[in-house]
C-alpha atoms as a PDB file:
ATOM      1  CA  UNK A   1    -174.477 -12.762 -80.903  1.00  0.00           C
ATOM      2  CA  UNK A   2    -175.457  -9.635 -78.784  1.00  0.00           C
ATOM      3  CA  UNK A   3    -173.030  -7.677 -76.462  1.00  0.00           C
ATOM      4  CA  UNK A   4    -174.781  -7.950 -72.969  1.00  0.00           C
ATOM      5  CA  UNK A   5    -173.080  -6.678 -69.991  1.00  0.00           C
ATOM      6  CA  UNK A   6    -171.412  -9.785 -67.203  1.00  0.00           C
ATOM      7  CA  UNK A   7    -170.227 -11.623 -70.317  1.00  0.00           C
ATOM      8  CA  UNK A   8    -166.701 -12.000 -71.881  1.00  0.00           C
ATOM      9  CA  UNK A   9    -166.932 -10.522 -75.938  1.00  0.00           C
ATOM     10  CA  UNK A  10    -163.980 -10.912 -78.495  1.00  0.00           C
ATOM     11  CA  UNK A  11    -162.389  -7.743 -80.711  1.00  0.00           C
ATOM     12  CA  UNK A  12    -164.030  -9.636 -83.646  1.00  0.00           C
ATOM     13  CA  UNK A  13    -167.801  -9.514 -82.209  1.00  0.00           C
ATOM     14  CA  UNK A  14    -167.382  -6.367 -80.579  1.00  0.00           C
ATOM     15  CA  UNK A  15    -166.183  -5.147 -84.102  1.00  0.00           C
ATOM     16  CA  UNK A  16    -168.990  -6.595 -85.719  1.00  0.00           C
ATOM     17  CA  UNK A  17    -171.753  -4.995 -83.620  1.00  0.00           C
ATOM     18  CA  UNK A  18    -170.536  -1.631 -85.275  1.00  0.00           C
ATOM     19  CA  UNK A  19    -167.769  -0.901 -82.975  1.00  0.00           C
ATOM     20  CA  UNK A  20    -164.675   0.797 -84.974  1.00  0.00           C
ATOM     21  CA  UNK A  21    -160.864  -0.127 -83.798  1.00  0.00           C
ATOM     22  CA  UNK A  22    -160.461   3.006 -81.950  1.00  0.00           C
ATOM     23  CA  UNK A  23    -163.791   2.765 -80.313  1.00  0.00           C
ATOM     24  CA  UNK A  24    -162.872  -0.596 -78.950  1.00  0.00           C
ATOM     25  CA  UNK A  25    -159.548   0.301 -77.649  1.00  0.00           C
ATOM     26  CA  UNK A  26    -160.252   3.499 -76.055  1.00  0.00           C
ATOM     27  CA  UNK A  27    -162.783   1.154 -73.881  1.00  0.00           C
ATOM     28  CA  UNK A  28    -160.258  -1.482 -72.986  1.00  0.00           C
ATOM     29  CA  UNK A  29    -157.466   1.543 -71.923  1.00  0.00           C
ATOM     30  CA  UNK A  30    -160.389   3.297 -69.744  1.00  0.00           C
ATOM     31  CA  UNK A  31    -161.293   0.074 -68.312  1.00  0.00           C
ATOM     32  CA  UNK A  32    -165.055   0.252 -69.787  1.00  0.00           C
ATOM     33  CA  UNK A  33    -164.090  -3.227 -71.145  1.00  0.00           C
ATOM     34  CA  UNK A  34    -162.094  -5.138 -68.467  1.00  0.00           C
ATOM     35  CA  UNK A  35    -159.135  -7.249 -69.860  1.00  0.00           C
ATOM     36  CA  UNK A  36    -158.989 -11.151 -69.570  1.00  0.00           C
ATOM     37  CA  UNK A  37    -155.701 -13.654 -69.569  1.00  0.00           C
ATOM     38  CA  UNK A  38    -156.238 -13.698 -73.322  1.00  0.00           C
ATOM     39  CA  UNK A  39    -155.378 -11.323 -75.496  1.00  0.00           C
ATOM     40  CA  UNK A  40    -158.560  -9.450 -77.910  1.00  0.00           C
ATOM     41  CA  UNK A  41    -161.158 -10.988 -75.274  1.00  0.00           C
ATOM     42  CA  UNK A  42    -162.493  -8.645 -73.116  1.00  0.00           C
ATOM     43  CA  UNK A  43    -165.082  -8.809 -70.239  1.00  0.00           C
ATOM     44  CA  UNK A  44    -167.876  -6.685 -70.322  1.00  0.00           C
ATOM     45  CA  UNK A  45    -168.619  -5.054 -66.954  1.00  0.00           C
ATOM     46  CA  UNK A  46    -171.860  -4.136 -65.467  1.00  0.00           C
ATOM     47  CA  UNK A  47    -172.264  -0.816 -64.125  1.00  0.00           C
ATOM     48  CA  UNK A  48    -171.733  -2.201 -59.989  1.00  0.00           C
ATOM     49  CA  UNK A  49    -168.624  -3.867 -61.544  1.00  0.00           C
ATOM     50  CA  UNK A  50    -167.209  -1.125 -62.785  1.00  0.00           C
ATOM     51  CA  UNK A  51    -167.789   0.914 -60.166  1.00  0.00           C
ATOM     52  CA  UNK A  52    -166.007  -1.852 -57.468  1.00  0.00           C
ATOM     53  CA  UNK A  53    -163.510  -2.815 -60.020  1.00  0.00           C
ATOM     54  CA  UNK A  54    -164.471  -6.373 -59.716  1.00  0.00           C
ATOM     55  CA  UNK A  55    -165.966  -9.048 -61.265  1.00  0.00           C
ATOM     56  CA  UNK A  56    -169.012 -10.811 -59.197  1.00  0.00           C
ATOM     57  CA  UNK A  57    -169.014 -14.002 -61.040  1.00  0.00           C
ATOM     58  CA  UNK A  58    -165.172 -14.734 -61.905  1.00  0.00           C
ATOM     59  CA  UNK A  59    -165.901 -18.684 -63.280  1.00  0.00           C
ATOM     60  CA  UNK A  60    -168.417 -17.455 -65.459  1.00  0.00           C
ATOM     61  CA  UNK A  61    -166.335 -15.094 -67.395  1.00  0.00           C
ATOM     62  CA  UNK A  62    -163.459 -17.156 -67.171  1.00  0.00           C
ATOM     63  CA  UNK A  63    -165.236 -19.730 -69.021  1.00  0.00           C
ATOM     64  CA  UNK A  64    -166.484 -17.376 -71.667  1.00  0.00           C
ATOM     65  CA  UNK A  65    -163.158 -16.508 -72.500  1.00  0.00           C
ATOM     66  CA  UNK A  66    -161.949 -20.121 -72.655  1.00  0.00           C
ATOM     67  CA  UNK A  67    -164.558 -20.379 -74.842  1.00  0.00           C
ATOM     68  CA  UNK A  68    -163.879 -17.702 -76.955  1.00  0.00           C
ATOM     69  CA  UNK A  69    -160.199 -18.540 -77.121  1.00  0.00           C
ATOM     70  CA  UNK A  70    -159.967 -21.964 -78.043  1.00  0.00           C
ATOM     71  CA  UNK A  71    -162.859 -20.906 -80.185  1.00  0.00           C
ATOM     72  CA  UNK A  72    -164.782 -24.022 -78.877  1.00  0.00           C
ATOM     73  CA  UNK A  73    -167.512 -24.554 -75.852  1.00  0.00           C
ATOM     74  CA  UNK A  74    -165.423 -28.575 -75.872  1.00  0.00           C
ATOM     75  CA  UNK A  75    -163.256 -28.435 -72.845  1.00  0.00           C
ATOM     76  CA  UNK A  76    -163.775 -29.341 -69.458  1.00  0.00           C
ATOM     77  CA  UNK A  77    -162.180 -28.427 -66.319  1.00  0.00           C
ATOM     78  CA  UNK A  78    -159.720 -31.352 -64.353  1.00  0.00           C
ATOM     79  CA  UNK A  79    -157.306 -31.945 -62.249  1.00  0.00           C
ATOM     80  CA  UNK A  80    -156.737 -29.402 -58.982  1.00  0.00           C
ATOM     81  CA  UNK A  81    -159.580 -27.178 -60.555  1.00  0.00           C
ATOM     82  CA  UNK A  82    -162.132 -30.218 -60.447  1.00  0.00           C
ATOM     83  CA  UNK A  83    -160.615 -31.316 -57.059  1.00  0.00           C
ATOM     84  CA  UNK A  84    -161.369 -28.054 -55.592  1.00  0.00           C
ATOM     85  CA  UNK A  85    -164.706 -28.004 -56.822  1.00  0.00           C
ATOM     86  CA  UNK A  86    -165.481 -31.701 -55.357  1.00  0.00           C
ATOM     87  CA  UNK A  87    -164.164 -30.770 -52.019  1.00  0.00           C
ATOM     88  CA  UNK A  88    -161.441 -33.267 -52.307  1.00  0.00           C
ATOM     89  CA  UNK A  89    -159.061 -30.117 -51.639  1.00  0.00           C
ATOM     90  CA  UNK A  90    -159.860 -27.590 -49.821  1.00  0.00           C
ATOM     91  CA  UNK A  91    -156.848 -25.474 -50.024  1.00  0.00           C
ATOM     92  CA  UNK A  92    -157.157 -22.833 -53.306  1.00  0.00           C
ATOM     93  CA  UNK A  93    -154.098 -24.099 -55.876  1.00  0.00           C
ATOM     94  CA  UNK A  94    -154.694 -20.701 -57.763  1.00  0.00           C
ATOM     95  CA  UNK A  95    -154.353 -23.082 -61.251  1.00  0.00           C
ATOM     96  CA  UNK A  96    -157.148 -23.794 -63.904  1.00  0.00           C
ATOM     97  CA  UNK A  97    -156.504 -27.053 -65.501  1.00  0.00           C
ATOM     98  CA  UNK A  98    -158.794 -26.706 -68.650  1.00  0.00           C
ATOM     99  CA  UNK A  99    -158.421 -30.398 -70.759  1.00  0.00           C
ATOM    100  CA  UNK A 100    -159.762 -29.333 -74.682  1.00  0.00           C
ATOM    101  CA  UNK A 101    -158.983 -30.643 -78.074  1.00  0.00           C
ATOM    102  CA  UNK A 102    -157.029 -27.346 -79.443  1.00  0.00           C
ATOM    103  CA  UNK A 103    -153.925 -26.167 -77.515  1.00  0.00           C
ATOM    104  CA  UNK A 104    -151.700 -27.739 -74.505  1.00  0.00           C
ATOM    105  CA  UNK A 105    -149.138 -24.551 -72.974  1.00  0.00           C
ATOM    106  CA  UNK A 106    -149.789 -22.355 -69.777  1.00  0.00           C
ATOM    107  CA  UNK A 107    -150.810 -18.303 -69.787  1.00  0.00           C
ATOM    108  CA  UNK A 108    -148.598 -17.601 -66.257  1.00  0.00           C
ATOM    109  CA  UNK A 109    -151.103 -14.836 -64.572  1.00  0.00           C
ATOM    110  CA  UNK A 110    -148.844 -14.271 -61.264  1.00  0.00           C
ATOM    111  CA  UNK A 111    -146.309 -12.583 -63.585  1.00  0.00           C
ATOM    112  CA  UNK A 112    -148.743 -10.503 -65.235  1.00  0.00           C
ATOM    113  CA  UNK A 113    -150.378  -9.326 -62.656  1.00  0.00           C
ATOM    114  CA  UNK A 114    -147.052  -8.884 -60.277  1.00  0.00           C
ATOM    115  CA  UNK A 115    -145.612  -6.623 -63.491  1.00  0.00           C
ATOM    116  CA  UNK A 116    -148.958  -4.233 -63.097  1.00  0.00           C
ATOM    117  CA  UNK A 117    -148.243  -4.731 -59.437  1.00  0.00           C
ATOM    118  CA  UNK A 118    -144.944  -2.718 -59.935  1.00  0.00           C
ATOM    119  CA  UNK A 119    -146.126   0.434 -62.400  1.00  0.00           C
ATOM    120  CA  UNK A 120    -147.130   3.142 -60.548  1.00  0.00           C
ATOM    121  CA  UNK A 121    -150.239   3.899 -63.042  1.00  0.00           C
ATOM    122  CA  UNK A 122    -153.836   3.862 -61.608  1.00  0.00           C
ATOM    123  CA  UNK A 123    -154.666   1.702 -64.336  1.00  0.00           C
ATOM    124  CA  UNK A 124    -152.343  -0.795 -64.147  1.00  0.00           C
ATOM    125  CA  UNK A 125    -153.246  -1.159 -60.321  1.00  0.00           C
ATOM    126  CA  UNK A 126    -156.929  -2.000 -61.509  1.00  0.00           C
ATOM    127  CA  UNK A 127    -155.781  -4.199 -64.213  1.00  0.00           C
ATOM    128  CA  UNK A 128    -153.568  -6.150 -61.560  1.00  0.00           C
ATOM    129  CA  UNK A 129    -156.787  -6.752 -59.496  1.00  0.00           C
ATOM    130  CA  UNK A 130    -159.147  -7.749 -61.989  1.00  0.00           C
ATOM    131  CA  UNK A 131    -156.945 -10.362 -63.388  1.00  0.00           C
ATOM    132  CA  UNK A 132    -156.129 -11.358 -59.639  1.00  0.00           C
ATOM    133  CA  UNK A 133    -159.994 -12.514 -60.319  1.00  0.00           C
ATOM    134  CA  UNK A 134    -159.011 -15.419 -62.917  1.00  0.00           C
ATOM    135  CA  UNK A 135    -156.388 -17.470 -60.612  1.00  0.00           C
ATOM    136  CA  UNK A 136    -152.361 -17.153 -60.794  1.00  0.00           C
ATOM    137  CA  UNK A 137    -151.828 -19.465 -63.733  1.00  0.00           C
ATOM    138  CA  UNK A 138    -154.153 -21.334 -66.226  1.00  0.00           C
ATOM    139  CA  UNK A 139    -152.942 -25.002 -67.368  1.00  0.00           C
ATOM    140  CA  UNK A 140    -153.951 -26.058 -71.083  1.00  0.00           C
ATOM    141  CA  UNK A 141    -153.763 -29.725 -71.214  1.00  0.00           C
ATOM    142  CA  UNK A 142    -154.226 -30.944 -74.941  1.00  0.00           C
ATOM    143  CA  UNK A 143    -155.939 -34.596 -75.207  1.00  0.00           C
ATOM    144  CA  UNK A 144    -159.262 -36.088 -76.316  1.00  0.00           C
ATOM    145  CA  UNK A 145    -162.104 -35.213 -74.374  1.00  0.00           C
ATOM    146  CA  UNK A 146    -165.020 -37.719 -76.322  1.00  0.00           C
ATOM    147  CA  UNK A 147    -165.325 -40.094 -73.597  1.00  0.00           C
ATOM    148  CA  UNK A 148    -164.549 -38.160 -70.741  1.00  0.00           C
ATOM    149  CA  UNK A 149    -166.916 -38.350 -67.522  1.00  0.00           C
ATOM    150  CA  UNK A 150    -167.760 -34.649 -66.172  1.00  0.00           C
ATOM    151  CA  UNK A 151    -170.529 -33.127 -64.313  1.00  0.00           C
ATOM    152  CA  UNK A 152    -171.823 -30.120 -66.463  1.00  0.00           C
ATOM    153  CA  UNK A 153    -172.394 -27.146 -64.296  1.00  0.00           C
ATOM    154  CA  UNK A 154    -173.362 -23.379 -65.557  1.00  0.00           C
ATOM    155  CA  UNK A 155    -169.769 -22.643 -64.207  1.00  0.00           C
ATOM    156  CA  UNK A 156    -168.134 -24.967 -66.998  1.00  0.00           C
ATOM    157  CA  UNK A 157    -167.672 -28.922 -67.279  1.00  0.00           C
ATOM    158  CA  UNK A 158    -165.573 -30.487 -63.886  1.00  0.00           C
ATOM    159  CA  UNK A 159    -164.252 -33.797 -64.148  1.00  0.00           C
ATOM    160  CA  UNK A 160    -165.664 -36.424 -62.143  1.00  0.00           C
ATOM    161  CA  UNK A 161    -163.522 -38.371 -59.510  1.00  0.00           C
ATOM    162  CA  UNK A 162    -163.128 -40.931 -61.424  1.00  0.00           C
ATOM    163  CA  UNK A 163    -161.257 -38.892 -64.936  1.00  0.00           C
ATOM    164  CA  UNK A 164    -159.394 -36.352 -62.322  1.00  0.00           C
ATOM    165  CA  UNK A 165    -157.583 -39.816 -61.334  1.00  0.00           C
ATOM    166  CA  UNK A 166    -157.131 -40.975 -65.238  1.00  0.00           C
ATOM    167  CA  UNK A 167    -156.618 -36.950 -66.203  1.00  0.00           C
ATOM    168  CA  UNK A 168    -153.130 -37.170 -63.634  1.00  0.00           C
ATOM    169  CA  UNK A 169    -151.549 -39.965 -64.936  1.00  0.00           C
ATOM    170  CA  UNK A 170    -152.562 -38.850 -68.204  1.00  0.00           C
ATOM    171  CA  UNK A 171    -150.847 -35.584 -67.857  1.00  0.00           C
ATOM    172  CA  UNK A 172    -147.904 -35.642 -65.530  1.00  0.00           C
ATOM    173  CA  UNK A 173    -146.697 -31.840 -63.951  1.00  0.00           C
ATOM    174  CA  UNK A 174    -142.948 -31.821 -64.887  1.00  0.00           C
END
């Protein structure tokens, strides 16, 4: 795989295309490689990214990295996230329900990005708003997904109507 600028990369590839350890890490501290809710998978900015410190296609690179950390393209998107893309809600719950074979647990982005919010660095100021980009929290919800119904999309797989309904009742917010 090639590193090409708007996608999300992992240290692993990145180190395999020839970049060393230091190489790599001096780009993720100068923000040359912007960070992601996962830890070694970076997004790789275009130039009018960097420049705006933002990222123009958000789903996109969140499903990269989703990809890249489960370390499998086999997940799909339910619950709020899927009702928000339906138009069943229209009010933004900030939460990515991803449903996928690996790993059940939630990566908590509001604290994250309030604890950049509070250094008084330049960098952690950027960092804060580019992970503002992913949502506040991202939901893992371990189960089977053969069988599932989901519309396929280039932004990622969202559960039809039908499985957000079955996907609640199968996995009940404490």
């Amino acid at each position: 795989m090639k590193i090409i600028a708007g996608h999300a990369a992992s240290f692993s590839l990145l180190h395999r295309q020839g970049l060393k350890e230091k190489e790599i890490s001096s780009m993720a501290k100068n923000l040359y490689l912007f960070p992601t809710p996962f830890k070694g998978i970076y997004y790789i900015p275009t130039g009018d990214e960097r420049e705006g410190w933002l990222i123009e296609k958000p789903s996109l690179a969140i499903r990269e990295a989703i990809a890249l950390h489960l370390e499998t393209s086999d997940f799909y998107y339910s619950c709020a996230t899927a009702e928000e893309f339906h138009g069943i809600s229209w009010h933004p719950s900030g939460e990515l329900h991803v449903v996928n074979v690996v790993r059940s647990g939630r990566v908590k982005l509001k604290e994250r990005i309030a604890r950049s919010r509070a250094k008084k660095t330049w960098r952690a100021h950027k960092v804060a708003r580019i992970l503002e980009f992913y949502g506040s929290e991202i939901i893992f919800h371990r189960g089977s997904v053969a069988g599932a119904k989901y519309k396929e999309t280039p932004y990622g797989k969202f559960a039809l109507v039908s499985q957000i309904k079955k996907d609640r009742k199968r996995f009940r917010e404490r």
